[in-house]
Protein backbone atom coordinates (compact mmCIF):
# COMPACT_ATOMS: atom_id res chain seq x y z
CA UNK A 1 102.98 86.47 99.52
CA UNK A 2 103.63 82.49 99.97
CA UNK A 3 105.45 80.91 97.21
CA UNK A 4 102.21 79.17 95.89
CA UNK A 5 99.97 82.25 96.30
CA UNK A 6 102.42 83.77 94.09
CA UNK A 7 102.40 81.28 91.66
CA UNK A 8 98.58 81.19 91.92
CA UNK A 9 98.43 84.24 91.06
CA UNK A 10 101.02 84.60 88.67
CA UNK A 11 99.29 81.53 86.63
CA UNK A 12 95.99 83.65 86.87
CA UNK A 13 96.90 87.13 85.46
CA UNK A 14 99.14 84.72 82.27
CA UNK A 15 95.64 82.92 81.75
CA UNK A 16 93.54 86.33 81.52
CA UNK A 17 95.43 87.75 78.81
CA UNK A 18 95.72 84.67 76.77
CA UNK A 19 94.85 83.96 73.25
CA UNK A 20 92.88 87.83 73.04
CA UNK A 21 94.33 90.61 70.92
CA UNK A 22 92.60 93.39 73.06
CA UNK A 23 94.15 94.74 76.27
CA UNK A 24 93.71 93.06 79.14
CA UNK A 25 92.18 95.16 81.93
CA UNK A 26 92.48 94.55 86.21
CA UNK A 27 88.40 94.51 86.03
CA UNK A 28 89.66 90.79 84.71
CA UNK A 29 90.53 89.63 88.00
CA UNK A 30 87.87 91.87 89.92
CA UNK A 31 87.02 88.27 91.50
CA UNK A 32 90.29 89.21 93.77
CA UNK A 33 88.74 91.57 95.63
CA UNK A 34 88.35 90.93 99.30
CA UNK A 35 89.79 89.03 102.65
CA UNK A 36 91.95 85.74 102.14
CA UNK A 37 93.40 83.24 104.61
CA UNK A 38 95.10 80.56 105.17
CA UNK A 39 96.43 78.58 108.24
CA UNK A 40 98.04 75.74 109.22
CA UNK A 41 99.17 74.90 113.37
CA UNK A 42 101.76 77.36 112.79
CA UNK A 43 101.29 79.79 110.32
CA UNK A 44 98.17 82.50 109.50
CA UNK A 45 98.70 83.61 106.21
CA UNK A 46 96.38 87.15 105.15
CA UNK A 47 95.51 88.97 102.09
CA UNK A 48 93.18 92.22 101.57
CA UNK A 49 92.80 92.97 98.01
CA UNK A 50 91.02 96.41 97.21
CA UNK A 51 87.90 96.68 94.07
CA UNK A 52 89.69 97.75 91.17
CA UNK A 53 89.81 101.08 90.69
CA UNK A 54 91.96 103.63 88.33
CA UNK A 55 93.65 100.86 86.63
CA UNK A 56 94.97 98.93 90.01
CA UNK A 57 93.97 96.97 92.65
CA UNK A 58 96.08 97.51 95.91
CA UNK A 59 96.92 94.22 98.22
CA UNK A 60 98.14 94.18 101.40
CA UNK A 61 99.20 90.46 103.32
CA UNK A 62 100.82 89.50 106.42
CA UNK A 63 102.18 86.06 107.87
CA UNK A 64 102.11 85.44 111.76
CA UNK A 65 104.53 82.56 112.74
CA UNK A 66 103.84 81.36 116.25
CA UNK A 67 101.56 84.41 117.43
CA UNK A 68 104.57 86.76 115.94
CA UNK A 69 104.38 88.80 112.67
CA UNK A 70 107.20 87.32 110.61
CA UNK A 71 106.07 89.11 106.93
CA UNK A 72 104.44 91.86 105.66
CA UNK A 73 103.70 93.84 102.61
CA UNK A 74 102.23 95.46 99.95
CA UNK A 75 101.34 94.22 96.41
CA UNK A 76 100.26 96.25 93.38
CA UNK A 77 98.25 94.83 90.60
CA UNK A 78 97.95 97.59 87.40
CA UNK A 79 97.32 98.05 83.56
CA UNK A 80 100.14 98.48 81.81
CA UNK A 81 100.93 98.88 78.08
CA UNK A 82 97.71 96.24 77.94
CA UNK A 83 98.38 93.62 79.89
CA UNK A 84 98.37 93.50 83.77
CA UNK A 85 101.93 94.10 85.75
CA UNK A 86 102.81 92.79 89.19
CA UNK A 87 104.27 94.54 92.19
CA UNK A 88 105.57 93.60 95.15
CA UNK A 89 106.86 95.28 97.97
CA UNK A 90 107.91 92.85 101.20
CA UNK A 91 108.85 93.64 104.31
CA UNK A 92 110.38 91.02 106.92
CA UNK A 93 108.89 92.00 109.97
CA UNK A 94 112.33 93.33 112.25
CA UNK A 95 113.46 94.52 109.55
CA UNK A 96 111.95 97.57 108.29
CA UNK A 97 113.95 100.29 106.68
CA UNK A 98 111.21 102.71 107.36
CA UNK A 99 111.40 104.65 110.41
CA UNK A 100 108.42 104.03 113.01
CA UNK A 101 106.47 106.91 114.59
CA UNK A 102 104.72 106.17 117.96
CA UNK A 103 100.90 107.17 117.17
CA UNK A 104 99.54 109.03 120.44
């Protein structure tokens, strides 16, 4: 996620639990859901955000430098002791610690 998306979104999820003494749930940023993008000459930046559902809503974003993937990951938006908690978990693309499996 870009540094302002980040922020964006960090500003968002701060603003949904303010000023209420009930716990905030993810249906408070259902609004998420769906395909983002960005570009510039240079740069596509991606997001897919699932509906929430069991608590979470599950993101996944690339960035493409140049026709190459340069970023990837995957973020994780969930209740949690009633307010809403952030993952994130990036990938550089090149530099995966995962092993790849050719799919035939």
């Amino acid at each position: 996620m870009t540094g302002f998306a980040w922020l964006l979104l960090s500003l968002c999820i701060f603003l949904a639990g303010r000023g209420h003494d009930v716990p905030v749930t993810i249906d408070r940023i259902a609004w998420l859901q769906g395909c983002w993008r960005a570009h510039s000459p240079t740069h596509v930046i991606e997001e897919n955000w699932m509906a929430p559902l069991g608590g979470a809503m599950l993101g996944v974003g690339r960035t493409v430098r140049r026709d190459s993937l340069a970023e990837f990951e995957l973020i994780v938006l969930r209740e949690r002791d009633g307010a809403l908690a952030y993952e994130a978990h990036p990938r550089l693309a090149g530099r995966e610690r995962d092993v790849p499996a050719n799919l035939e």
